[in-house]
PDB file of N, CA and C in Angstrom:
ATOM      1  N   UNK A   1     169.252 -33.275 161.971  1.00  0.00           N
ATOM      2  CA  UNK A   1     169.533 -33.065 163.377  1.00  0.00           C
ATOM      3  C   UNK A   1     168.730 -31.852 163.833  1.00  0.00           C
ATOM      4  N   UNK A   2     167.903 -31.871 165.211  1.00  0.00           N
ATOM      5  CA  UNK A   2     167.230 -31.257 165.059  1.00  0.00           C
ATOM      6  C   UNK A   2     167.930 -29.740 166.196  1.00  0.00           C
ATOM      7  N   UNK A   3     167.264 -28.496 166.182  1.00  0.00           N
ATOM      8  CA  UNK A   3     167.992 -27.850 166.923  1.00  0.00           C
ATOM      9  C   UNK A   3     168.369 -27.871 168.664  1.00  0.00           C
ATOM     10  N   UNK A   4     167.536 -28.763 168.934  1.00  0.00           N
ATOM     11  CA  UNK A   4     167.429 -29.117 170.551  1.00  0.00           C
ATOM     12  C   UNK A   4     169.385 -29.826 170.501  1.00  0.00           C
ATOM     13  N   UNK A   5     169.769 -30.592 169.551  1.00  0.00           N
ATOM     14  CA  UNK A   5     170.463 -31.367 169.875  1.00  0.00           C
ATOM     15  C   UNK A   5     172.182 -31.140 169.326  1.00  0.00           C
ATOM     16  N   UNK A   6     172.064 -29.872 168.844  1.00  0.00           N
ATOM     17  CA  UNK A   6     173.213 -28.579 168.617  1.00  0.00           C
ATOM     18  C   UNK A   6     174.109 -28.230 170.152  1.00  0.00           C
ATOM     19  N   UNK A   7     173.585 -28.225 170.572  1.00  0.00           N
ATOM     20  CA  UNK A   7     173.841 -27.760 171.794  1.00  0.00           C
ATOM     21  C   UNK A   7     174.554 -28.368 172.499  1.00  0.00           C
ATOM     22  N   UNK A   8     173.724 -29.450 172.840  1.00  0.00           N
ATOM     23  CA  UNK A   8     174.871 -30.514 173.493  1.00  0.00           C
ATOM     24  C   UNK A   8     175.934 -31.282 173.188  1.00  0.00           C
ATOM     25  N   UNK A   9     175.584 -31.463 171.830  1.00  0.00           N
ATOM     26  CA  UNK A   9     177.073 -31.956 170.769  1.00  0.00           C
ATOM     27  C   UNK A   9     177.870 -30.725 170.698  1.00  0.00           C
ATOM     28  N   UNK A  10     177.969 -29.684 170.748  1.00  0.00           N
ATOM     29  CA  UNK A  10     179.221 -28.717 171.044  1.00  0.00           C
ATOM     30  C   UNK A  10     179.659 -28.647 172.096  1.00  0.00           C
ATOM     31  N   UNK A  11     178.938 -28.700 173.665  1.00  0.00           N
ATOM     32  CA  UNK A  11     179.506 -29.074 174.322  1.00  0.00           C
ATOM     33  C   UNK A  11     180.150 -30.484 175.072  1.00  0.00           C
ATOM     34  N   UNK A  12     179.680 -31.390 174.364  1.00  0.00           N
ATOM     35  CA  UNK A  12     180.350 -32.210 174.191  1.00  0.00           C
ATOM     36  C   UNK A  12     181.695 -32.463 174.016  1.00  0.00           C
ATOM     37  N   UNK A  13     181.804 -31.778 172.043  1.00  0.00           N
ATOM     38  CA  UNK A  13     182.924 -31.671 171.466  1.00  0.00           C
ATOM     39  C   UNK A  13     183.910 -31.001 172.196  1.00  0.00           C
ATOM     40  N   UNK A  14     183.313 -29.770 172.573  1.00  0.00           N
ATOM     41  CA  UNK A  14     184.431 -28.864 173.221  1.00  0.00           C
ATOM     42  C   UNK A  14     184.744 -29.618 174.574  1.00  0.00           C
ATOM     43  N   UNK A  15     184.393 -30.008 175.147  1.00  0.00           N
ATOM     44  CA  UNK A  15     185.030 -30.898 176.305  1.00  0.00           C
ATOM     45  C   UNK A  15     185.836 -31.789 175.870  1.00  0.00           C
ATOM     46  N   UNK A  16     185.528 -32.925 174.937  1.00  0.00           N
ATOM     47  CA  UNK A  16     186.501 -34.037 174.843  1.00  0.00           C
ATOM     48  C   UNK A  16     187.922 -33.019 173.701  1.00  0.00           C
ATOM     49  N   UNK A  17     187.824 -32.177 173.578  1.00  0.00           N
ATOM     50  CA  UNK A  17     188.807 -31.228 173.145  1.00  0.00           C
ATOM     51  C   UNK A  17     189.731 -30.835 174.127  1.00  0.00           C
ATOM     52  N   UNK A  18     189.034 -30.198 175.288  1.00  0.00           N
ATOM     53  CA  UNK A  18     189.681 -29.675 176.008  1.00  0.00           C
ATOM     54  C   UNK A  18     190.491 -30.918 177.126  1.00  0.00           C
ATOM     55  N   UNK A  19     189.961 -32.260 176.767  1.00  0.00           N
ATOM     56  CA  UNK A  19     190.381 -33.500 177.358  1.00  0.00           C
ATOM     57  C   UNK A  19     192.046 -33.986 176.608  1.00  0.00           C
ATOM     58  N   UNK A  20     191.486 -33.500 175.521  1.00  0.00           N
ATOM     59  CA  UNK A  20     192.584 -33.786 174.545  1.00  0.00           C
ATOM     60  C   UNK A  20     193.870 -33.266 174.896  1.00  0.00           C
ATOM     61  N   UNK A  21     193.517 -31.876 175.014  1.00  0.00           N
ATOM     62  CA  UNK A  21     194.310 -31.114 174.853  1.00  0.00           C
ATOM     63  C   UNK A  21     195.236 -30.871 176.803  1.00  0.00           C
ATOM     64  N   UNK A  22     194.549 -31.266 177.552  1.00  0.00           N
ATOM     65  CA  UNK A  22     194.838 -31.180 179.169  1.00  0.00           C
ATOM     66  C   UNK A  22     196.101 -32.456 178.619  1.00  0.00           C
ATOM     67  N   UNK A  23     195.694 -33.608 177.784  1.00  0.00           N
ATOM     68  CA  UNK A  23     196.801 -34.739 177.907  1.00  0.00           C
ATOM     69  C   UNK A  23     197.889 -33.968 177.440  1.00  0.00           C
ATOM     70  N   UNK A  24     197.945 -33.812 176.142  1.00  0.00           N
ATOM     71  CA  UNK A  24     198.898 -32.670 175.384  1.00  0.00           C
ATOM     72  C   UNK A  24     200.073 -32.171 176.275  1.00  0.00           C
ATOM     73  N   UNK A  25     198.870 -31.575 177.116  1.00  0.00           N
ATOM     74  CA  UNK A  25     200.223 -30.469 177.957  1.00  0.00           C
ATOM     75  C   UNK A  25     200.754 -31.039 179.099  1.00  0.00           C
ATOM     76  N   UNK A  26     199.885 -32.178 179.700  1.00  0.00           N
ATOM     77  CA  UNK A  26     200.871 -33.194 180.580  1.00  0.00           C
ATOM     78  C   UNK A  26     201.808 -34.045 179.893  1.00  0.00           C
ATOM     79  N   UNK A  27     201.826 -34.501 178.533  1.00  0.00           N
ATOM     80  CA  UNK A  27     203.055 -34.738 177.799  1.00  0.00           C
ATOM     81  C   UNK A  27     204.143 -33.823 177.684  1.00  0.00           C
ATOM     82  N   UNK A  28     203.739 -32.458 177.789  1.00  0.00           N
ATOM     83  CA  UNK A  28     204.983 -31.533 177.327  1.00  0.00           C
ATOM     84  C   UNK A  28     205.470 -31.171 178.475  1.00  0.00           C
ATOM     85  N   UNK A  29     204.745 -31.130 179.700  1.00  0.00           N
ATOM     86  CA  UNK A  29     205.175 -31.294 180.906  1.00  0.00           C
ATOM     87  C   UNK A  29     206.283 -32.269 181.702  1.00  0.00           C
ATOM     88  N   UNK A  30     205.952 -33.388 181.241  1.00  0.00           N
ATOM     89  CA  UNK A  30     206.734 -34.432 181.713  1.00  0.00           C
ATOM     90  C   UNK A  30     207.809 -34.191 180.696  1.00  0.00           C
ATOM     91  N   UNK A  31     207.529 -34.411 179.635  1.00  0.00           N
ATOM     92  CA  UNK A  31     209.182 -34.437 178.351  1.00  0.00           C
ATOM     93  C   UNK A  31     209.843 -32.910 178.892  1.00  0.00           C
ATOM     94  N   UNK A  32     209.325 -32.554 179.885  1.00  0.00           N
ATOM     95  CA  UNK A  32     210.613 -31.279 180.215  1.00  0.00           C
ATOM     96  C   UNK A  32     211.362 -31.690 181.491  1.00  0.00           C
ATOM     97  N   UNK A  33     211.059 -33.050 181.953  1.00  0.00           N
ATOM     98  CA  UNK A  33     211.827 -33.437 182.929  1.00  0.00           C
ATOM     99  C   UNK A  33     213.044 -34.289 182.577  1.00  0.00           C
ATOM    100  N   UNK A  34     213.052 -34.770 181.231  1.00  0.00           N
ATOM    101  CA  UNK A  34     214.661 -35.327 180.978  1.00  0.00           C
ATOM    102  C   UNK A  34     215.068 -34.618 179.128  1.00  0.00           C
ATOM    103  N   UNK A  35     214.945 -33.425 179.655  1.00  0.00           N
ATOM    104  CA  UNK A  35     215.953 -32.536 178.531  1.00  0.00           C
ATOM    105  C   UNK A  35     216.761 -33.037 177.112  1.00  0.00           C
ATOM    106  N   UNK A  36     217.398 -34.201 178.073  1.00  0.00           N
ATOM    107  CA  UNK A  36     218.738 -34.899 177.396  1.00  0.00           C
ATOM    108  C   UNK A  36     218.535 -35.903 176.714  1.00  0.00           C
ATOM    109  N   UNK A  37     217.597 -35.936 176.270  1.00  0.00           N
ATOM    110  CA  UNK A  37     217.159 -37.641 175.117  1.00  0.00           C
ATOM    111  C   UNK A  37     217.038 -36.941 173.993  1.00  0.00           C
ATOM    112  N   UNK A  38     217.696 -37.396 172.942  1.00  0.00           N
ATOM    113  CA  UNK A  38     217.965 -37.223 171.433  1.00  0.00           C
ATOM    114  C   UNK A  38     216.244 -36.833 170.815  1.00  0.00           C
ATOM    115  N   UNK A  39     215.652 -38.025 171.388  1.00  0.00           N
ATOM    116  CA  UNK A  39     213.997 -38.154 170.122  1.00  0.00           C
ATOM    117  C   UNK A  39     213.000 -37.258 171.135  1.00  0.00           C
ATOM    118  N   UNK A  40     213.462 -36.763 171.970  1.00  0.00           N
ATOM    119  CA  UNK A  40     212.320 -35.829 172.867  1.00  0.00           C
ATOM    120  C   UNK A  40     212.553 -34.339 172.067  1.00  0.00           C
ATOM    121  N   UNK A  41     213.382 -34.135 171.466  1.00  0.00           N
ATOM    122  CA  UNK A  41     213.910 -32.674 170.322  1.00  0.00           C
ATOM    123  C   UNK A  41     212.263 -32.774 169.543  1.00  0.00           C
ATOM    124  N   UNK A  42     212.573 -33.652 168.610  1.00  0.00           N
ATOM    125  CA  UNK A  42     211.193 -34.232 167.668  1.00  0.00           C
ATOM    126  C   UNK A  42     209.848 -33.907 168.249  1.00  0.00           C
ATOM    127  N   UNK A  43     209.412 -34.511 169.513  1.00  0.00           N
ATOM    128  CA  UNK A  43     208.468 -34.267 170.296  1.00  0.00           C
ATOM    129  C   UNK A  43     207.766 -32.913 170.607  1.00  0.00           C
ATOM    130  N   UNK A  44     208.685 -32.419 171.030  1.00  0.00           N
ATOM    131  CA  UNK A  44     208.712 -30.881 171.689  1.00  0.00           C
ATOM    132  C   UNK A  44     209.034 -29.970 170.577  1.00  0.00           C
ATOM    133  N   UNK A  45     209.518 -30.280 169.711  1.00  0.00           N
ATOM    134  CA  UNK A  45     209.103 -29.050 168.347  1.00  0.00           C
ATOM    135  C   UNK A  45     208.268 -29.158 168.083  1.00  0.00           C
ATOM    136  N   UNK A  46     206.895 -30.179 168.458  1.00  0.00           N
ATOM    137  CA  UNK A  46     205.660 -30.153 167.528  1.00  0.00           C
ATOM    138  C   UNK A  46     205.276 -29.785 168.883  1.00  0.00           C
ATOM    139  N   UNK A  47     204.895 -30.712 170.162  1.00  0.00           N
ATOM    140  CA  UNK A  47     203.945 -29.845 171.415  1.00  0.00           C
ATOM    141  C   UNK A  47     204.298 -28.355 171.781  1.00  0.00           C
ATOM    142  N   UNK A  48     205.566 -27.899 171.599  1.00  0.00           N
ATOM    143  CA  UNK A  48     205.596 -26.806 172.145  1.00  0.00           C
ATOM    144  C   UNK A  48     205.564 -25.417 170.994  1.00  0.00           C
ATOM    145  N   UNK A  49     204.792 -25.030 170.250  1.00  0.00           N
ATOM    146  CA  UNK A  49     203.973 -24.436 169.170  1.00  0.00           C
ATOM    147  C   UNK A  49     202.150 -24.680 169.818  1.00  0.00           C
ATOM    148  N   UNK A  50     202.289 -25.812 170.218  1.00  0.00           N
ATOM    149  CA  UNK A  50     200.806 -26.132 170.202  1.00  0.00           C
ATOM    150  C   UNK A  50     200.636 -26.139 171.704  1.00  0.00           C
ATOM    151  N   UNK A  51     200.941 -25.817 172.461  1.00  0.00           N
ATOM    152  CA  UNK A  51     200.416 -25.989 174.012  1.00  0.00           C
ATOM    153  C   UNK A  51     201.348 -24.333 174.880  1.00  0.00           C
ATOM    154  N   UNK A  52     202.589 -24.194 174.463  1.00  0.00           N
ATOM    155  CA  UNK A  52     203.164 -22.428 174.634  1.00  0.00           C
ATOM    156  C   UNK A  52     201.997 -21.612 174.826  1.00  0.00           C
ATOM    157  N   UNK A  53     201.295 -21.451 173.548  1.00  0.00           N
ATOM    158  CA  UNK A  53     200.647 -20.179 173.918  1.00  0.00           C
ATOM    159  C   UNK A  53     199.725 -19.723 174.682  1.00  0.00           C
ATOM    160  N   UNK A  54     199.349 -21.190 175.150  1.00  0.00           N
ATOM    161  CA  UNK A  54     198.213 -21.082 176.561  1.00  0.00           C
ATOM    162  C   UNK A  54     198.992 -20.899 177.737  1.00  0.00           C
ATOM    163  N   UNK A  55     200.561 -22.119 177.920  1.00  0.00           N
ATOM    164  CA  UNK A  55     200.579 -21.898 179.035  1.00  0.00           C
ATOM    165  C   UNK A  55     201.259 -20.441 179.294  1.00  0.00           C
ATOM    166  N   UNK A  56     201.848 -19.666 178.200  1.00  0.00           N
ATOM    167  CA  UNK A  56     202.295 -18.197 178.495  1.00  0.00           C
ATOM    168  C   UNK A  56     201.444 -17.201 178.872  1.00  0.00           C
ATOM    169  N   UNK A  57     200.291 -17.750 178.911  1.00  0.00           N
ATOM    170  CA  UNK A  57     199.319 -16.540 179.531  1.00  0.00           C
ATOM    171  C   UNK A  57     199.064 -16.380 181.071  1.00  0.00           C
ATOM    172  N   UNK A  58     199.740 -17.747 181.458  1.00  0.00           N
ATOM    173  CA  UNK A  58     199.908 -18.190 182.957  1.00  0.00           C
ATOM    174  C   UNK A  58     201.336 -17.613 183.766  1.00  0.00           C
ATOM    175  N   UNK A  59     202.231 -17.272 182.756  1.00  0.00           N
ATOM    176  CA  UNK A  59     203.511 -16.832 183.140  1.00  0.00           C
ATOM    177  C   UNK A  59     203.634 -15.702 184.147  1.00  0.00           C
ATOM    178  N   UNK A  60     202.428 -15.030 184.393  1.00  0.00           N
ATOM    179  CA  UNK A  60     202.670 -14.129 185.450  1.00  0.00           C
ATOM    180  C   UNK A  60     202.886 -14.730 186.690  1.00  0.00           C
ATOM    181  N   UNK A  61     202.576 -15.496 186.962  1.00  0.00           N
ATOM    182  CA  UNK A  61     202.936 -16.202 187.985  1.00  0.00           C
ATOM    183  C   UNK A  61     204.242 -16.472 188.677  1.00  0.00           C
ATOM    184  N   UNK A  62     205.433 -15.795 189.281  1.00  0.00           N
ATOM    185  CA  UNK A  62     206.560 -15.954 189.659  1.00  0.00           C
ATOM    186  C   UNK A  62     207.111 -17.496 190.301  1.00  0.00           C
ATOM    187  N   UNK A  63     208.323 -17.741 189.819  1.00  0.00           N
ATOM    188  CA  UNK A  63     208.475 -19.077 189.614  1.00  0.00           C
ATOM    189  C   UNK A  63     208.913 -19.063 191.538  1.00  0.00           C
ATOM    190  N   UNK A  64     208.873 -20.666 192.502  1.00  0.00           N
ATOM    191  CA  UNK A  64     209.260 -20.296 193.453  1.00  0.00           C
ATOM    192  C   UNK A  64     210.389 -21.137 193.497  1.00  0.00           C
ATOM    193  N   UNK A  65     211.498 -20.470 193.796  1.00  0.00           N
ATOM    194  CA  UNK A  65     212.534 -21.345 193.514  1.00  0.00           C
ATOM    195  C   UNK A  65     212.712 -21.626 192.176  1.00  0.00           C
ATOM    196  N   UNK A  66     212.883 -22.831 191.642  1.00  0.00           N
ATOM    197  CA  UNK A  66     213.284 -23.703 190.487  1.00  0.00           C
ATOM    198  C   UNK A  66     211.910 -24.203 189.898  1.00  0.00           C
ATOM    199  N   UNK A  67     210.613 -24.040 191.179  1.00  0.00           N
ATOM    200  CA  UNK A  67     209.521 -24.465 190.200  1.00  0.00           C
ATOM    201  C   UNK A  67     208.433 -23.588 189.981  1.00  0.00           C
ATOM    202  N   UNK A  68     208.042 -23.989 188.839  1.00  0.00           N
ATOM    203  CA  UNK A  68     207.139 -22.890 187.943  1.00  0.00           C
ATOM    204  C   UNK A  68     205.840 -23.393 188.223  1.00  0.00           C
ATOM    205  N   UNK A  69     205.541 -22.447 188.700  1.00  0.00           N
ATOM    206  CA  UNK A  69     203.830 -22.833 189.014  1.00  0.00           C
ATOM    207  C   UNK A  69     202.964 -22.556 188.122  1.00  0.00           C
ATOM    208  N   UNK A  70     203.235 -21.931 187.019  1.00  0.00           N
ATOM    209  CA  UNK A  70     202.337 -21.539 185.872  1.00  0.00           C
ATOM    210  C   UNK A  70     202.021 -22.389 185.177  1.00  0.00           C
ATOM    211  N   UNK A  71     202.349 -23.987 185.114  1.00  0.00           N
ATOM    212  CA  UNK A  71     201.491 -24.969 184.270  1.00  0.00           C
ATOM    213  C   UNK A  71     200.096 -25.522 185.460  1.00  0.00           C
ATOM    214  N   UNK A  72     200.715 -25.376 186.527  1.00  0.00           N
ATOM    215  CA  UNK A  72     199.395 -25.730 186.933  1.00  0.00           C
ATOM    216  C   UNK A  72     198.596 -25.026 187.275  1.00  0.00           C
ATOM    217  N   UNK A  73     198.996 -23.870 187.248  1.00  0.00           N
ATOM    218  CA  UNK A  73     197.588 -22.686 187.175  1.00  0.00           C
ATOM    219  C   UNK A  73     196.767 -23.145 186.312  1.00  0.00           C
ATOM    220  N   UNK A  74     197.366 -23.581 184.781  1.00  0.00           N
ATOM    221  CA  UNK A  74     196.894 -23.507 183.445  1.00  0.00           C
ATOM    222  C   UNK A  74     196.122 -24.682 183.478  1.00  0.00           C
ATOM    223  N   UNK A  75     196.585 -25.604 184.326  1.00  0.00           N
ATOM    224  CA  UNK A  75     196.088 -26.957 184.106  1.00  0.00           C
ATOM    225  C   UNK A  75     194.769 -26.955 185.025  1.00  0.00           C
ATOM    226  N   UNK A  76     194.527 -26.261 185.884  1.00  0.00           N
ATOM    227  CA  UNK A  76     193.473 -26.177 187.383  1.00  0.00           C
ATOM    228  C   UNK A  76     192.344 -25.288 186.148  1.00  0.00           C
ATOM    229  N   UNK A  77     192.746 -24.545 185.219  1.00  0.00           N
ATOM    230  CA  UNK A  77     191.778 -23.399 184.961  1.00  0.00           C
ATOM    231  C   UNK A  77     191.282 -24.479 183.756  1.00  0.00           C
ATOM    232  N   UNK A  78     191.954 -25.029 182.749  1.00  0.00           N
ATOM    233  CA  UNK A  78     191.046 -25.889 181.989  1.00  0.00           C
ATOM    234  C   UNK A  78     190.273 -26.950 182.774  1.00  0.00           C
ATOM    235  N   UNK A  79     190.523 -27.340 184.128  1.00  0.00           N
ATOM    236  CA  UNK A  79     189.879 -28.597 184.433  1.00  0.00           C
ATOM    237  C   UNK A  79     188.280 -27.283 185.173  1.00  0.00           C
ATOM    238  N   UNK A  80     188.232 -25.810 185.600  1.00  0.00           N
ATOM    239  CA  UNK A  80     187.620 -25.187 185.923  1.00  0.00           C
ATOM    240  C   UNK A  80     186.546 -25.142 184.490  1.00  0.00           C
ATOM    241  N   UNK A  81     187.149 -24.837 183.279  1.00  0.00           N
ATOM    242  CA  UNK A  81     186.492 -24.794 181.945  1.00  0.00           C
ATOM    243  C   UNK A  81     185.861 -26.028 181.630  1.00  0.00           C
ATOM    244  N   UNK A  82     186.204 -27.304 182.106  1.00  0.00           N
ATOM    245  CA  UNK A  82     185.667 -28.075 181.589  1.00  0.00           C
ATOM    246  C   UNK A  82     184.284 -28.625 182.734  1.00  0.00           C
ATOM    247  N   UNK A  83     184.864 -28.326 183.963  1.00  0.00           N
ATOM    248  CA  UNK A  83     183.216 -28.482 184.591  1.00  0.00           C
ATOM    249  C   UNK A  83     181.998 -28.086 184.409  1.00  0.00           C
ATOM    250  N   UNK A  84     182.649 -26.217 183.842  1.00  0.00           N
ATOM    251  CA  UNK A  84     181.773 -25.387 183.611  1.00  0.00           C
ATOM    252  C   UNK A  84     180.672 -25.708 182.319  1.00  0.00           C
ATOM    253  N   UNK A  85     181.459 -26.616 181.197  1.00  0.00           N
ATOM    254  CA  UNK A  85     181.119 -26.885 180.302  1.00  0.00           C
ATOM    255  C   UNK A  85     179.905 -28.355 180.548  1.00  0.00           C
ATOM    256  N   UNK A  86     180.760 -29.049 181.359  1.00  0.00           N
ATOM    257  CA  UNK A  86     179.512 -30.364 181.925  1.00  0.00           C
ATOM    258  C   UNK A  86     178.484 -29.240 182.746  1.00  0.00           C
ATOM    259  N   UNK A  87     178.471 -28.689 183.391  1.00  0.00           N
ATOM    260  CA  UNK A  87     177.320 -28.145 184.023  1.00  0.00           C
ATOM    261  C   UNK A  87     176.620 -27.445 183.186  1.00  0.00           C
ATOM    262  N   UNK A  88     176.980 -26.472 181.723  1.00  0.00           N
ATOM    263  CA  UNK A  88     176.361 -25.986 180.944  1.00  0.00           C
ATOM    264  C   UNK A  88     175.070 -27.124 179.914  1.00  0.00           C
ATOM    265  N   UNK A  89     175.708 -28.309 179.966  1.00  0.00           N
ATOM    266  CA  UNK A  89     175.187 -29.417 179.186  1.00  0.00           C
ATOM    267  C   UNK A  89     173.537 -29.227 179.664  1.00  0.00           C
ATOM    268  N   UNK A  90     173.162 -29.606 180.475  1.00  0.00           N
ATOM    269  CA  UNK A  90     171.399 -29.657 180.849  1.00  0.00           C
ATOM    270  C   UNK A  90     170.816 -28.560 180.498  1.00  0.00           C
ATOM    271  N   UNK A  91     171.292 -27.657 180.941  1.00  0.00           N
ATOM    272  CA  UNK A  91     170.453 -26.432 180.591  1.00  0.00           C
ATOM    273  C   UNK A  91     170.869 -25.959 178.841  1.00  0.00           C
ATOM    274  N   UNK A  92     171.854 -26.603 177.984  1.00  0.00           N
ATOM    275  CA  UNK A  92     171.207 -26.438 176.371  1.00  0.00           C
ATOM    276  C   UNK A  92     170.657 -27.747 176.146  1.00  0.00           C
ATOM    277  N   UNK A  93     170.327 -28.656 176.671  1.00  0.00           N
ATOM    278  CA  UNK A  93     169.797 -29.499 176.388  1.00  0.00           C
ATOM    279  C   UNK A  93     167.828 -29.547 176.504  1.00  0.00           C
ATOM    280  N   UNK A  94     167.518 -28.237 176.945  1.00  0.00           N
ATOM    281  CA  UNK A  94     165.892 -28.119 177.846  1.00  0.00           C
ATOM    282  C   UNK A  94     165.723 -26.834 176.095  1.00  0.00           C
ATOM    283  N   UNK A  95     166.710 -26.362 175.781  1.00  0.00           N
ATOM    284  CA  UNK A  95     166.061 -25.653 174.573  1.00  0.00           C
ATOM    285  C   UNK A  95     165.704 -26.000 173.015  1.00  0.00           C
TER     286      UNK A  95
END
């Protein structure tokens, strides 16, 4: 593989990562809207280890009322990371 083509396969990767991972946290999002189901326990002990520590960096954000606006801060700033990452694509692709 030659070095021209490093470049764009990482950003690649790191996008369909960060694709991955945007689903992730709209799963853990939604499974926080019915609390009360037995097999959503199971679920949410494994997503919430793995998706928490991003969206707690969003927590400054004061909740209004009853709703928390800090997942979609979190969710607007990866979809910001991931444009940034398609627009980075051409220009490692010319080196």
């Amino acid at each position: 593989m030659s070095n021209s083509a490093i470049g764009p396969l990482l950003v690649v990767s790191l996008a369909n990562f960060l694709n991955i991972y945007l689903a992730i946290i709209f799963v853990r999002l939604l499974l926080t809207w019915f609390p009360n189901i037995d097999w959503m326990q199971q679920i949410v002990g494994f997503l919430s280890p793995v998706t928490d520590p991003y969206l707690n960096l969003f927590r400054f954000v004061p909740p209004i009322g009853s709703i928390d606006l800090s997942p979609i801060i979190a969710i607007f700033a990866l979809q910001f990371a991931m444009q940034a990452l398609t627009a980075l694509e051409p220009m490692l692709s010319n080196f």
